[in-house]
PDB file of N, CA and C in Angstrom:
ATOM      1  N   UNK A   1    -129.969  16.100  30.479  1.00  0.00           N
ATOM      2  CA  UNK A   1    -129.679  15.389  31.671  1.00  0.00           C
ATOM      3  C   UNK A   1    -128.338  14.657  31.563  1.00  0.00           C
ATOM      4  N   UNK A   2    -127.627  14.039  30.267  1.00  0.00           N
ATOM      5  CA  UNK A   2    -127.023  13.568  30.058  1.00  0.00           C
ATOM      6  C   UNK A   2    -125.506  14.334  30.335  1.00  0.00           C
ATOM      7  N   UNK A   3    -126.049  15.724  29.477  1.00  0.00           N
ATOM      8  CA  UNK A   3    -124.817  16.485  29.806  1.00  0.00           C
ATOM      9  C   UNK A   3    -124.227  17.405  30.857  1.00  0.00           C
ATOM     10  N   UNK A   4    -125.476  16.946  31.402  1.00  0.00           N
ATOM     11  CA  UNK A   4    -125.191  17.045  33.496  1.00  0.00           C
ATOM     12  C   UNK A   4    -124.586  16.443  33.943  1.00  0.00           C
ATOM     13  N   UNK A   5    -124.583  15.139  33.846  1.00  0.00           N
ATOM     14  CA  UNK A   5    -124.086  14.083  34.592  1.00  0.00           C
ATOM     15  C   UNK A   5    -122.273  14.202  33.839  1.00  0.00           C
ATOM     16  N   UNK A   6    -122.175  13.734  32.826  1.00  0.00           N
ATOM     17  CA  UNK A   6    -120.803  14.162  32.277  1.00  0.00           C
ATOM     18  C   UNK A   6    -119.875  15.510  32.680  1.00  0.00           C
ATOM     19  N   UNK A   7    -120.734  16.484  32.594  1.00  0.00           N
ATOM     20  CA  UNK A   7    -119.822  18.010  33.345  1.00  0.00           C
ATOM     21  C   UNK A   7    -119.995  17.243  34.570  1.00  0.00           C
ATOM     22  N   UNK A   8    -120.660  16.838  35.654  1.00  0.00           N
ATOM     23  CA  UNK A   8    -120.482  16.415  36.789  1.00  0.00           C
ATOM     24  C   UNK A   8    -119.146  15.630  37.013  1.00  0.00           C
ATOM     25  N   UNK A   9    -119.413  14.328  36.814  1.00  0.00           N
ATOM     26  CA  UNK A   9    -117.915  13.403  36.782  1.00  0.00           C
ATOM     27  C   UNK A   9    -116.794  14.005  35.957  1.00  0.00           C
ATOM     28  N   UNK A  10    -116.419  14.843  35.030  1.00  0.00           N
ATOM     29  CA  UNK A  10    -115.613  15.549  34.571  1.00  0.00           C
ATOM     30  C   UNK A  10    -115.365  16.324  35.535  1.00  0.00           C
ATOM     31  N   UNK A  11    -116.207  17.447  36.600  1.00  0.00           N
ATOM     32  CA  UNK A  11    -115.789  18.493  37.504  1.00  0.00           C
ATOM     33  C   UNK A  11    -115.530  17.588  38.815  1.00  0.00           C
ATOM     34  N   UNK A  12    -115.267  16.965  38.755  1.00  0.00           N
ATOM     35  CA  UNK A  12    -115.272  15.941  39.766  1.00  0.00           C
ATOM     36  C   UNK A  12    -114.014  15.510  40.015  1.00  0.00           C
ATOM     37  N   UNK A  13    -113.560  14.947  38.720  1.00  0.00           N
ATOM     38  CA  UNK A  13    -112.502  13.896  38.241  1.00  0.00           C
ATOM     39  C   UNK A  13    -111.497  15.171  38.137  1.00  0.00           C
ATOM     40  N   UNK A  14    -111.667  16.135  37.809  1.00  0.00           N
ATOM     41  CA  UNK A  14    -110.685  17.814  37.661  1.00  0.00           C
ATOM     42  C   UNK A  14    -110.499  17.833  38.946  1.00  0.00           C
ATOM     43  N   UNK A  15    -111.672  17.934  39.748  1.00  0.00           N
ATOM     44  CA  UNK A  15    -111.114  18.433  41.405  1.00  0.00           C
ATOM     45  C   UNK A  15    -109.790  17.750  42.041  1.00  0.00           C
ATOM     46  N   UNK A  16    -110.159  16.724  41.834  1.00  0.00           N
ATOM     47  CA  UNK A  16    -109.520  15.497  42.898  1.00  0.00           C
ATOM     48  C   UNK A  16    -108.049  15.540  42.209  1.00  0.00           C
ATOM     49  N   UNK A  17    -108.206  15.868  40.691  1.00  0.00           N
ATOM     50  CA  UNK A  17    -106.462  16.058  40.432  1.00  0.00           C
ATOM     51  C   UNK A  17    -106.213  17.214  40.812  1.00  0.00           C
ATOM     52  N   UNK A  18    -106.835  18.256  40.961  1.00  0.00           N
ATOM     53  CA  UNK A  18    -106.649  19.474  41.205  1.00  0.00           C
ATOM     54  C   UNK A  18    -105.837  19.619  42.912  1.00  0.00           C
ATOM     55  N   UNK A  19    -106.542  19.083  43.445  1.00  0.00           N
ATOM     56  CA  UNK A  19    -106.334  18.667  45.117  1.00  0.00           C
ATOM     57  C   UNK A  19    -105.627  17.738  44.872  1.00  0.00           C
ATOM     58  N   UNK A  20    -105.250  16.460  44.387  1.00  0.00           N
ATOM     59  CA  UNK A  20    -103.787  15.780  44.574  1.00  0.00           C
ATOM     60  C   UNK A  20    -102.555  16.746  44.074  1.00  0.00           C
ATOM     61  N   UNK A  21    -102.969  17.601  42.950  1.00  0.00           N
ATOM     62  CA  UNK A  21    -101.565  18.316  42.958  1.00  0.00           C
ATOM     63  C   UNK A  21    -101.238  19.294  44.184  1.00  0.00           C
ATOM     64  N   UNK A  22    -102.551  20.333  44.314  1.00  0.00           N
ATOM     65  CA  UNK A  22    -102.206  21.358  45.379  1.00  0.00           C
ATOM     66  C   UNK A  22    -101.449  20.155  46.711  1.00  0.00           C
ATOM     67  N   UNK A  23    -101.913  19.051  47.288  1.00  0.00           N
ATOM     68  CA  UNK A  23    -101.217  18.111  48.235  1.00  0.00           C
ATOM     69  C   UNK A  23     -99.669  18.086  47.526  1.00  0.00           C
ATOM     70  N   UNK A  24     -99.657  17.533  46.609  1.00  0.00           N
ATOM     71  CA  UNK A  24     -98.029  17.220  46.334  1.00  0.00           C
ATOM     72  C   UNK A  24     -97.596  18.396  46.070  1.00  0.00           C
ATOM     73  N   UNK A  25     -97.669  19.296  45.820  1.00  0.00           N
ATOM     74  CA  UNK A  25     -97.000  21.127  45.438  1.00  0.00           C
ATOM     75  C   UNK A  25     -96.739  21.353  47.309  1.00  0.00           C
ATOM     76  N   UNK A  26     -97.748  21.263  47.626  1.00  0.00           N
ATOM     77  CA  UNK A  26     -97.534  22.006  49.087  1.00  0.00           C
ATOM     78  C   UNK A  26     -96.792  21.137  49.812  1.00  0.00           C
ATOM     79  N   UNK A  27     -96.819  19.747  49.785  1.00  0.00           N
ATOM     80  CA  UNK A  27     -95.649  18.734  50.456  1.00  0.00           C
ATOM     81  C   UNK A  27     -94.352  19.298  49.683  1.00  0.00           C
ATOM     82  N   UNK A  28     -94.020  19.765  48.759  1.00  0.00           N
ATOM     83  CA  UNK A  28     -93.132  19.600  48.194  1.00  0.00           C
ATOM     84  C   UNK A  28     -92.197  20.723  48.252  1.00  0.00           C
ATOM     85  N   UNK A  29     -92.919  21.778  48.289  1.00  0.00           N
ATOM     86  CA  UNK A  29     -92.123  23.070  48.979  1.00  0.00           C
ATOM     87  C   UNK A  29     -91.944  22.902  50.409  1.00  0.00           C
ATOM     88  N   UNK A  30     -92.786  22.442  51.336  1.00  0.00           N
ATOM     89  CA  UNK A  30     -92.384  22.034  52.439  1.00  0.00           C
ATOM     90  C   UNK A  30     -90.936  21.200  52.305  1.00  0.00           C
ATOM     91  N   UNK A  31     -90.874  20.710  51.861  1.00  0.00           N
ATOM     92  CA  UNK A  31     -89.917  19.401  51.807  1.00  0.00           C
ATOM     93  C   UNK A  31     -88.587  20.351  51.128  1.00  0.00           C
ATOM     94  N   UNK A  32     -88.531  21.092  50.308  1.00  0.00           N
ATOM     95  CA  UNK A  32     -87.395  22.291  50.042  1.00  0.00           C
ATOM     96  C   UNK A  32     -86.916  23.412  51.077  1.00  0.00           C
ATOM     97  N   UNK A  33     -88.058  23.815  51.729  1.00  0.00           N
ATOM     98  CA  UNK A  33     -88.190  25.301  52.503  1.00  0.00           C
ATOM     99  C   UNK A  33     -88.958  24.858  53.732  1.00  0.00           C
ATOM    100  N   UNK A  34     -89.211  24.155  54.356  1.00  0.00           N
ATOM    101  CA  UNK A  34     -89.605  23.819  55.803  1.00  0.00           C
ATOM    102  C   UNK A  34     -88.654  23.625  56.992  1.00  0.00           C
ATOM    103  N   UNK A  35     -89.088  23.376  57.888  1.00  0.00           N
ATOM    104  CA  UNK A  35     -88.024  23.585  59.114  1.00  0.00           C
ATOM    105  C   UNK A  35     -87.047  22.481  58.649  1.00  0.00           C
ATOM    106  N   UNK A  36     -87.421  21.329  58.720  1.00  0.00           N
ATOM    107  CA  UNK A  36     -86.333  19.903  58.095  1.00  0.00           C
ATOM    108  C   UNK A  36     -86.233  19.941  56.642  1.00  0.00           C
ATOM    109  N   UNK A  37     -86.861  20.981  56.412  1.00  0.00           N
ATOM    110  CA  UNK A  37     -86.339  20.434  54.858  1.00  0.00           C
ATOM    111  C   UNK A  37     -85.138  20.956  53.960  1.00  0.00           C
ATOM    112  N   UNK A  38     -84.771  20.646  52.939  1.00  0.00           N
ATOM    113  CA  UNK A  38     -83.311  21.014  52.486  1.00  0.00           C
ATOM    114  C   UNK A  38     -82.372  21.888  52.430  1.00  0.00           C
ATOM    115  N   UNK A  39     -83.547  22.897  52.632  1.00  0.00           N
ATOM    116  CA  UNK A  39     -82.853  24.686  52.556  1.00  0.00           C
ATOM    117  C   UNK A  39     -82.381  24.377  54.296  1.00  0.00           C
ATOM    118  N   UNK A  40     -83.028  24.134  55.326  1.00  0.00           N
ATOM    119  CA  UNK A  40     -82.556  23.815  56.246  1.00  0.00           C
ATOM    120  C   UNK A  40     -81.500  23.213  56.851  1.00  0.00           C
ATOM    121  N   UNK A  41     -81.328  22.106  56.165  1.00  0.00           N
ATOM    122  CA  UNK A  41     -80.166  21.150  56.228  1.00  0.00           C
ATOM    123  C   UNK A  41     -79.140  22.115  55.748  1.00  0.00           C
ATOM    124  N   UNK A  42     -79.104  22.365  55.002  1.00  0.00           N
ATOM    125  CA  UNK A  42     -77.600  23.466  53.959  1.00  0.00           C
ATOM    126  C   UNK A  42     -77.484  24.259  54.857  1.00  0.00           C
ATOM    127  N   UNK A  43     -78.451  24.968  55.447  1.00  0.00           N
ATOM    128  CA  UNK A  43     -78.104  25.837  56.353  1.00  0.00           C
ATOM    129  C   UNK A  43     -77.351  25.118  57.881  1.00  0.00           C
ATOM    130  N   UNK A  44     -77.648  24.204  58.467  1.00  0.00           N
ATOM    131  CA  UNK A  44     -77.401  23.458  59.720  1.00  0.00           C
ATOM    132  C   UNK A  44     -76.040  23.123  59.122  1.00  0.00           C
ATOM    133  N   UNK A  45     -75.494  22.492  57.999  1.00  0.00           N
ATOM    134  CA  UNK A  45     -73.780  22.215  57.570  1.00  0.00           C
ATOM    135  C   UNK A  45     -73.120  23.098  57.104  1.00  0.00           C
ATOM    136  N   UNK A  46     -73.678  24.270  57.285  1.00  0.00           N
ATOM    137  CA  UNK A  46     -72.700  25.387  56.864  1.00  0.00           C
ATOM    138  C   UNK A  46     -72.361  25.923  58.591  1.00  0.00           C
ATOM    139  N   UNK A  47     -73.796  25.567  59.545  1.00  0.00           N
ATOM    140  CA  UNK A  47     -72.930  25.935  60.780  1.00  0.00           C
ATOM    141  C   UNK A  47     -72.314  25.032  61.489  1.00  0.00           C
ATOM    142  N   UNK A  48     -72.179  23.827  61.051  1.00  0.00           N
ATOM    143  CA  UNK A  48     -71.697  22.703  61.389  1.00  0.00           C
ATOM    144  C   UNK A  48     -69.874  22.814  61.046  1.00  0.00           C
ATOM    145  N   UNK A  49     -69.562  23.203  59.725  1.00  0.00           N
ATOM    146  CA  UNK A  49     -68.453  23.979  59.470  1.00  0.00           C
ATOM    147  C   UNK A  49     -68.011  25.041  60.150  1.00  0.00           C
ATOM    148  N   UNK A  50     -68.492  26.073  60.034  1.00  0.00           N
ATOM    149  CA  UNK A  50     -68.170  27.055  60.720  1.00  0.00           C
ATOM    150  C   UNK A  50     -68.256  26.511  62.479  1.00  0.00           C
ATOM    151  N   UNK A  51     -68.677  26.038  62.823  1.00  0.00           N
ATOM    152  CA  UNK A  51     -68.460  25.636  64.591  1.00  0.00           C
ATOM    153  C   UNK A  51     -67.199  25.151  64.694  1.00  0.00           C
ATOM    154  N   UNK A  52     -66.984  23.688  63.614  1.00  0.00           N
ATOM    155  CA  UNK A  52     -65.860  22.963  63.574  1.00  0.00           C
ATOM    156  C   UNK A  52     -64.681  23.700  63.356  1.00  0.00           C
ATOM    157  N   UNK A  53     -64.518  24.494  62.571  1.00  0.00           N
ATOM    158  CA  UNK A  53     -63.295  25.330  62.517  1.00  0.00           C
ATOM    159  C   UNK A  53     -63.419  26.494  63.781  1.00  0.00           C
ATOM    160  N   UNK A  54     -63.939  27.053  64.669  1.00  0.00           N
ATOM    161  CA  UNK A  54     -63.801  27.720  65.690  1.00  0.00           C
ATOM    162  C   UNK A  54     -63.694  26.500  66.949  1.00  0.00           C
ATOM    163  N   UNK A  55     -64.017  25.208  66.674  1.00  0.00           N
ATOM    164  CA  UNK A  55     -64.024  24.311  68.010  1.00  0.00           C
ATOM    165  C   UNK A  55     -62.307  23.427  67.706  1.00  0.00           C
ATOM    166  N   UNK A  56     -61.590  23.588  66.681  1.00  0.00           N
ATOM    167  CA  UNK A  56     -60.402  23.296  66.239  1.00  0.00           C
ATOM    168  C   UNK A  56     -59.624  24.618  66.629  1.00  0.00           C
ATOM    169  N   UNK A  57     -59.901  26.083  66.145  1.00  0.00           N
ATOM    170  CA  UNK A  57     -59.033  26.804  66.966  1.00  0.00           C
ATOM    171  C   UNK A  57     -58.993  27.306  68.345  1.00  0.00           C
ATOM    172  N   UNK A  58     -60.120  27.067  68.797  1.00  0.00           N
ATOM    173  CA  UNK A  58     -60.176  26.990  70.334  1.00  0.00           C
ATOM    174  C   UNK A  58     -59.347  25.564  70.983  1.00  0.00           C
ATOM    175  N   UNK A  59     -59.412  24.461  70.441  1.00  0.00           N
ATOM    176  CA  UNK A  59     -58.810  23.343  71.166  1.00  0.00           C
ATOM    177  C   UNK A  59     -56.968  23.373  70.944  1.00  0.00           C
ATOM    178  N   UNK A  60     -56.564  24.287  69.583  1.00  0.00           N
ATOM    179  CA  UNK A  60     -55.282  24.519  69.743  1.00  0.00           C
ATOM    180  C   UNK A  60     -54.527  25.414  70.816  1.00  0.00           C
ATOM    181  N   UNK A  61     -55.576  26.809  70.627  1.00  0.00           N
ATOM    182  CA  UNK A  61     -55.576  27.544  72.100  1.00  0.00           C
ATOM    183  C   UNK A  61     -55.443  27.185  72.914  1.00  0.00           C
ATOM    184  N   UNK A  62     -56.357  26.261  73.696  1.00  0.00           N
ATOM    185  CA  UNK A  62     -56.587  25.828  75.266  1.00  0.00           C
ATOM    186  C   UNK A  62     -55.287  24.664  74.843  1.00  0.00           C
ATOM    187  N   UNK A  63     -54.739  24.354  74.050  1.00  0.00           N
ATOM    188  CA  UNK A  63     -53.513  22.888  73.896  1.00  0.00           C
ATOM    189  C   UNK A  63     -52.179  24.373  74.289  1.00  0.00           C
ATOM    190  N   UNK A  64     -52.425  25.275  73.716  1.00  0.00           N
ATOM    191  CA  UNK A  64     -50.977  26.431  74.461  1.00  0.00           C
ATOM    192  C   UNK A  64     -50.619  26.842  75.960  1.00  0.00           C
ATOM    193  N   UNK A  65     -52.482  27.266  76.252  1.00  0.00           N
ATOM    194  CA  UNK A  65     -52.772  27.308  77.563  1.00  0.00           C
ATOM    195  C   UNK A  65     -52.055  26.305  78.362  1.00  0.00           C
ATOM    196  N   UNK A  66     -52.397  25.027  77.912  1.00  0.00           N
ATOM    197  CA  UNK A  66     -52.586  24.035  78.832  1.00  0.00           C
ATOM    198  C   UNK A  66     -51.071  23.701  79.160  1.00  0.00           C
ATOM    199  N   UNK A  67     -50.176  23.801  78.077  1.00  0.00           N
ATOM    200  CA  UNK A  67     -48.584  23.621  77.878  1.00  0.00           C
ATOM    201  C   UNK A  67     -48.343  24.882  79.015  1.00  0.00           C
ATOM    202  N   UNK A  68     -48.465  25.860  78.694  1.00  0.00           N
ATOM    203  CA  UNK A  68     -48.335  27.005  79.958  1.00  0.00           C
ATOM    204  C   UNK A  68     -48.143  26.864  81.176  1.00  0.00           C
ATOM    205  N   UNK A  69     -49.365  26.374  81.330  1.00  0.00           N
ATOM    206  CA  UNK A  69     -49.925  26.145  82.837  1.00  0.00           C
ATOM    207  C   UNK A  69     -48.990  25.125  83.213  1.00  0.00           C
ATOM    208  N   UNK A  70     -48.645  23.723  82.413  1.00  0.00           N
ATOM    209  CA  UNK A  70     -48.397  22.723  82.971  1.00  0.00           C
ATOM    210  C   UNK A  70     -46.263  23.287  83.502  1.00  0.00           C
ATOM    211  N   UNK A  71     -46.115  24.131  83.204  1.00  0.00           N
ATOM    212  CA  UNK A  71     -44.528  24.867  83.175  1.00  0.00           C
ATOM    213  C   UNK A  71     -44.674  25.742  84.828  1.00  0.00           C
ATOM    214  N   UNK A  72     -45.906  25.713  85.171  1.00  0.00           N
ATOM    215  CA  UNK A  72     -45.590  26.642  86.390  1.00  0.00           C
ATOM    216  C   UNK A  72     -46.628  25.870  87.357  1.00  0.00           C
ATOM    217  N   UNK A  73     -46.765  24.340  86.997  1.00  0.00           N
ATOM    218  CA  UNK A  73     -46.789  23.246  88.360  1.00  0.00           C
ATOM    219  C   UNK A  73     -46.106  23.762  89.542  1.00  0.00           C
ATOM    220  N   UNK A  74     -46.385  23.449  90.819  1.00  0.00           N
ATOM    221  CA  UNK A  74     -45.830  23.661  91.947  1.00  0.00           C
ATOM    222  C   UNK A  74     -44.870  21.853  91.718  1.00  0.00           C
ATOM    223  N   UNK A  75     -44.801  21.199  91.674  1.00  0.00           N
ATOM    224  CA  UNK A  75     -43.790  20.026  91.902  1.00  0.00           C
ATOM    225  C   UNK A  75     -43.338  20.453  90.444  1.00  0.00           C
ATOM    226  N   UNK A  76     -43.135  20.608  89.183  1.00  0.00           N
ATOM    227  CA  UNK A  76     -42.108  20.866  88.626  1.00  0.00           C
ATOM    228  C   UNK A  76     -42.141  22.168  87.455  1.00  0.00           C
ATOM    229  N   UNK A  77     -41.409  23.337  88.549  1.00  0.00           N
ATOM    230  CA  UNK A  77     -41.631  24.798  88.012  1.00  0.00           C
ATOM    231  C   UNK A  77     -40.438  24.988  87.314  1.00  0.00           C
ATOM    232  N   UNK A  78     -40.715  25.665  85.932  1.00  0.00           N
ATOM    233  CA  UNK A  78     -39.654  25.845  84.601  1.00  0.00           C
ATOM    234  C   UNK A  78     -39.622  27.352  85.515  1.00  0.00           C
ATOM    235  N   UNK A  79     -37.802  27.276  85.802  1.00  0.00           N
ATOM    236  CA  UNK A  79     -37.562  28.710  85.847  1.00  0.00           C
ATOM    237  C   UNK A  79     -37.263  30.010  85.429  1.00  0.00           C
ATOM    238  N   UNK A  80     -37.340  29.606  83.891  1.00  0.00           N
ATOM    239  CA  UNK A  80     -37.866  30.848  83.158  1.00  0.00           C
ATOM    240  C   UNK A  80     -39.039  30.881  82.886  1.00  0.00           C
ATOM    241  N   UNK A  81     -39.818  30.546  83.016  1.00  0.00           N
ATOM    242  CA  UNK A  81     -41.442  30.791  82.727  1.00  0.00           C
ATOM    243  C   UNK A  81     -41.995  31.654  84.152  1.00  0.00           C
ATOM    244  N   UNK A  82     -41.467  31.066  85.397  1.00  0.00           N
ATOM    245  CA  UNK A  82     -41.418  31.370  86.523  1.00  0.00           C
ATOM    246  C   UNK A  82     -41.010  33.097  86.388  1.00  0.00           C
ATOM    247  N   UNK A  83     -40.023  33.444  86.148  1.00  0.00           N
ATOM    248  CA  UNK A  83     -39.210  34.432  86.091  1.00  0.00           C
ATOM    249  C   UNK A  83     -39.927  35.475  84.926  1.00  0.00           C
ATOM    250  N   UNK A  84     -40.382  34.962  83.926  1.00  0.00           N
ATOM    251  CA  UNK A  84     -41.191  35.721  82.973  1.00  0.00           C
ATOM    252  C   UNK A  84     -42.604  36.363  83.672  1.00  0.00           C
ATOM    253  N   UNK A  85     -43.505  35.685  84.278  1.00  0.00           N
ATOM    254  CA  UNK A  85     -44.266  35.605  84.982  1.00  0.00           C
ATOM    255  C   UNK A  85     -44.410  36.756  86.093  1.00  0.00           C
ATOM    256  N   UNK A  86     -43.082  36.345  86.875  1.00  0.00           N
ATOM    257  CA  UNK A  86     -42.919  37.089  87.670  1.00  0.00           C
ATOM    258  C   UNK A  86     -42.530  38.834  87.188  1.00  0.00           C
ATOM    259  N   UNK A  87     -41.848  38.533  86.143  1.00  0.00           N
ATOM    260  CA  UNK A  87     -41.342  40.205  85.677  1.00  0.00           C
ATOM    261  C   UNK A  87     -42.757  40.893  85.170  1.00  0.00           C
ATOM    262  N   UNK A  88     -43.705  40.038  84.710  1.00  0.00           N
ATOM    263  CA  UNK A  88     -45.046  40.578  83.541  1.00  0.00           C
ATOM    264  C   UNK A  88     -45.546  41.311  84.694  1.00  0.00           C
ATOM    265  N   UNK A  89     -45.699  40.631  85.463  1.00  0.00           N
ATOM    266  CA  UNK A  89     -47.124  40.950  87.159  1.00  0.00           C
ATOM    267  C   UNK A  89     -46.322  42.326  87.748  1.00  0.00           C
ATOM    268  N   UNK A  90     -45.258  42.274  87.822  1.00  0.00           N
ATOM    269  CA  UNK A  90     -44.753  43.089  88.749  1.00  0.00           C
ATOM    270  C   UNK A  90     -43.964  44.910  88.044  1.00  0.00           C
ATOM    271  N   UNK A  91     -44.035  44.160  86.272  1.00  0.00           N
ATOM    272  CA  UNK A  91     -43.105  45.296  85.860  1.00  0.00           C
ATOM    273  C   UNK A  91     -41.890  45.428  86.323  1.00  0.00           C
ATOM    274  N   UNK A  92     -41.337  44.298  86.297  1.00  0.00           N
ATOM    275  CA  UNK A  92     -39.962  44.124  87.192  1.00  0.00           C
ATOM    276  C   UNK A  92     -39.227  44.128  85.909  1.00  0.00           C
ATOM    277  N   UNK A  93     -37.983  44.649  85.935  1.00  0.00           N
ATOM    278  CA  UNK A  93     -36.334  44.354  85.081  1.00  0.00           C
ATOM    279  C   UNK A  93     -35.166  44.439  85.933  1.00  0.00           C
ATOM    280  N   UNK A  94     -34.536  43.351  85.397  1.00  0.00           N
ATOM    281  CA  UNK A  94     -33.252  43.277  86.018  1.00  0.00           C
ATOM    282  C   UNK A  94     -32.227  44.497  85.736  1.00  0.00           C
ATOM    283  N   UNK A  95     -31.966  44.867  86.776  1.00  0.00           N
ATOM    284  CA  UNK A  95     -30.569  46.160  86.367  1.00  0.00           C
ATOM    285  C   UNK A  95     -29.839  45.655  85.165  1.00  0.00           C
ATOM    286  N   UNK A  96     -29.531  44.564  84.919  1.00  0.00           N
ATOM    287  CA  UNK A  96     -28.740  43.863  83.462  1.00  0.00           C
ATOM    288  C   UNK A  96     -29.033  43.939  82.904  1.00  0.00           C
ATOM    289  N   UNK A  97     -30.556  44.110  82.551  1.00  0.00           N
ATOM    290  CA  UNK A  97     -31.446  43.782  81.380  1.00  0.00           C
ATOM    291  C   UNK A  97     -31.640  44.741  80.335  1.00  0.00           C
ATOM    292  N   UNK A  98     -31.316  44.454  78.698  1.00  0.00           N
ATOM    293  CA  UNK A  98     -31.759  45.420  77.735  1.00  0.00           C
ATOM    294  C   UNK A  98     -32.616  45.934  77.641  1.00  0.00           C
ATOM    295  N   UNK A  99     -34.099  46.754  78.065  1.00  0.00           N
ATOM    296  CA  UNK A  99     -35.009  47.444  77.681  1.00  0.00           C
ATOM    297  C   UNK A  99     -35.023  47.922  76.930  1.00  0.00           C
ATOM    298  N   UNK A 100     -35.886  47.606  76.045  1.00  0.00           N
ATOM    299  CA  UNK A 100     -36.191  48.423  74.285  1.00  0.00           C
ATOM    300  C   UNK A 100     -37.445  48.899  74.321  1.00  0.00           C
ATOM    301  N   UNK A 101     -37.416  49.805  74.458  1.00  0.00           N
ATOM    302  CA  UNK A 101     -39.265  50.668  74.532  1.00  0.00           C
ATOM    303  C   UNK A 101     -39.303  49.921  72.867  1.00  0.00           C
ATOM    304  N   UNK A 102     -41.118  49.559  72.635  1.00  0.00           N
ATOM    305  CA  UNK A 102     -41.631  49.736  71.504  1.00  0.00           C
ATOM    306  C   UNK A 102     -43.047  50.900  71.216  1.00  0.00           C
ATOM    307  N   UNK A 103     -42.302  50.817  70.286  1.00  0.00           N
ATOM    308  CA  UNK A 103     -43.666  51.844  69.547  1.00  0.00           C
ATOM    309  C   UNK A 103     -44.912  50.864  69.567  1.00  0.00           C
ATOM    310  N   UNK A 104     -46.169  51.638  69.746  1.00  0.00           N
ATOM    311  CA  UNK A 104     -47.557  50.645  69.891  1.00  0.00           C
ATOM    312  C   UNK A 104     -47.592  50.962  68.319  1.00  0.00           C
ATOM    313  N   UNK A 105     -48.462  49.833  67.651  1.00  0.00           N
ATOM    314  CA  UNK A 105     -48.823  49.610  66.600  1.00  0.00           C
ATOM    315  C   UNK A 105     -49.973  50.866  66.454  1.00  0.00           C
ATOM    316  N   UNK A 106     -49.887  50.947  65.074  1.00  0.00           N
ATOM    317  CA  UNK A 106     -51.040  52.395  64.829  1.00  0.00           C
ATOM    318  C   UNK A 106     -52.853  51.927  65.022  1.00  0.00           C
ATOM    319  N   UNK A 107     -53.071  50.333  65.051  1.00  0.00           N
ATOM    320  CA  UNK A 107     -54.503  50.266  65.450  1.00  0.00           C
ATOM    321  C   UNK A 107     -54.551  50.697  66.878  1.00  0.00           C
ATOM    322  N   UNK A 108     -53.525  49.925  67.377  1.00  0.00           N
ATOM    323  CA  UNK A 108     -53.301  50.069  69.452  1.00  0.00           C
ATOM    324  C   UNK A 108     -53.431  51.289  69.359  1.00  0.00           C
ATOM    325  N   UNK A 109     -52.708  52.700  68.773  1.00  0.00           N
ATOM    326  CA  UNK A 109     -52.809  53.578  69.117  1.00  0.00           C
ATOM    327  C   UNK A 109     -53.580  54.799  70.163  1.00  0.00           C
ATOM    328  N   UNK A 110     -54.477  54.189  69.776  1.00  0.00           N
ATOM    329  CA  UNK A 110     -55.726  54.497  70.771  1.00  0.00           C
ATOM    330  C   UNK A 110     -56.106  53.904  71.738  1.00  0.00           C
ATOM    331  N   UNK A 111     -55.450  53.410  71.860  1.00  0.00           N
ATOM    332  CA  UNK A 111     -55.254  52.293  73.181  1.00  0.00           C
ATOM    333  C   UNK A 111     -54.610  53.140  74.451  1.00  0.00           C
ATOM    334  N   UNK A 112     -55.382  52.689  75.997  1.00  0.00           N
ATOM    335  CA  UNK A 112     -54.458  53.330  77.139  1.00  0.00           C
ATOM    336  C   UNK A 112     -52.628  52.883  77.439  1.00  0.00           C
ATOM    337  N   UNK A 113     -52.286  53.766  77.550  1.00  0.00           N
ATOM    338  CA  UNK A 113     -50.562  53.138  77.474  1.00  0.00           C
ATOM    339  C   UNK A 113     -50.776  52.308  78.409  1.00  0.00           C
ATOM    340  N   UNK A 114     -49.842  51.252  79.020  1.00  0.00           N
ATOM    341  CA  UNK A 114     -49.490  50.455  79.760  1.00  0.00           C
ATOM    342  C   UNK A 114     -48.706  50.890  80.779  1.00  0.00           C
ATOM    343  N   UNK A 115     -49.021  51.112  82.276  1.00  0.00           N
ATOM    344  CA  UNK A 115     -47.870  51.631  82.821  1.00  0.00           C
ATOM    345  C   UNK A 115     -46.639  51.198  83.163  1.00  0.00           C
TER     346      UNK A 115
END
């Protein structure tokens, strides 16, 4: 009877550590590999980087754009930008003007000519 009761509180006293570890093992990979947990985070600042460097070369872009645009204002129009503009849209050259055909680059190649 004696050595009932002892395997008892011994299988007992095993469980409950047994089940506090499986609790802290399974919190604990959670806490590495879960939605918030660390593997997560590393992943969220690597796209946090990568955004930041595409939201820096987009804002230099739209800063060229914006210089562009601001050259062919109606109250104060740059008249060579005007004149560039105007030759791109229309395929226009001045009888004066040097024309230098270029060769398309060999990726363009396959590209439709331009008329």
């Amino acid at each position: 009877m004696v050595t009932r009761k002892r395997l008892r509180s011994f299988l007992t006293a095993f469980g409950l550590y047994v089940t506090a570890g499986l609790l802290i093992g399974y919190f604990g990979v959670n806490a590495y590999s879960g939605n918030h947990g660390i593997k997560a985070k590393q992943d969220i600042d690597r796209q946090i980087a990568a955004l930041t460097t595409e939201l820096h070369g987009l804002q230099i872009e739209r800063a060229k754009w914006q210089r562009r645009i601001n050259l062919l204002r109606p109250d104060d129009i740059d008249p060579d930008m005007l004149d560039e503009r105007a030759r791109g849209l229309l395929d226009y050259a001045d009888p004066r003007d040097l024309v230098l055909p270029i060769k398309a680059p060999p990726a363009a190649a396959g590209a439709a000519p331009r008329p």
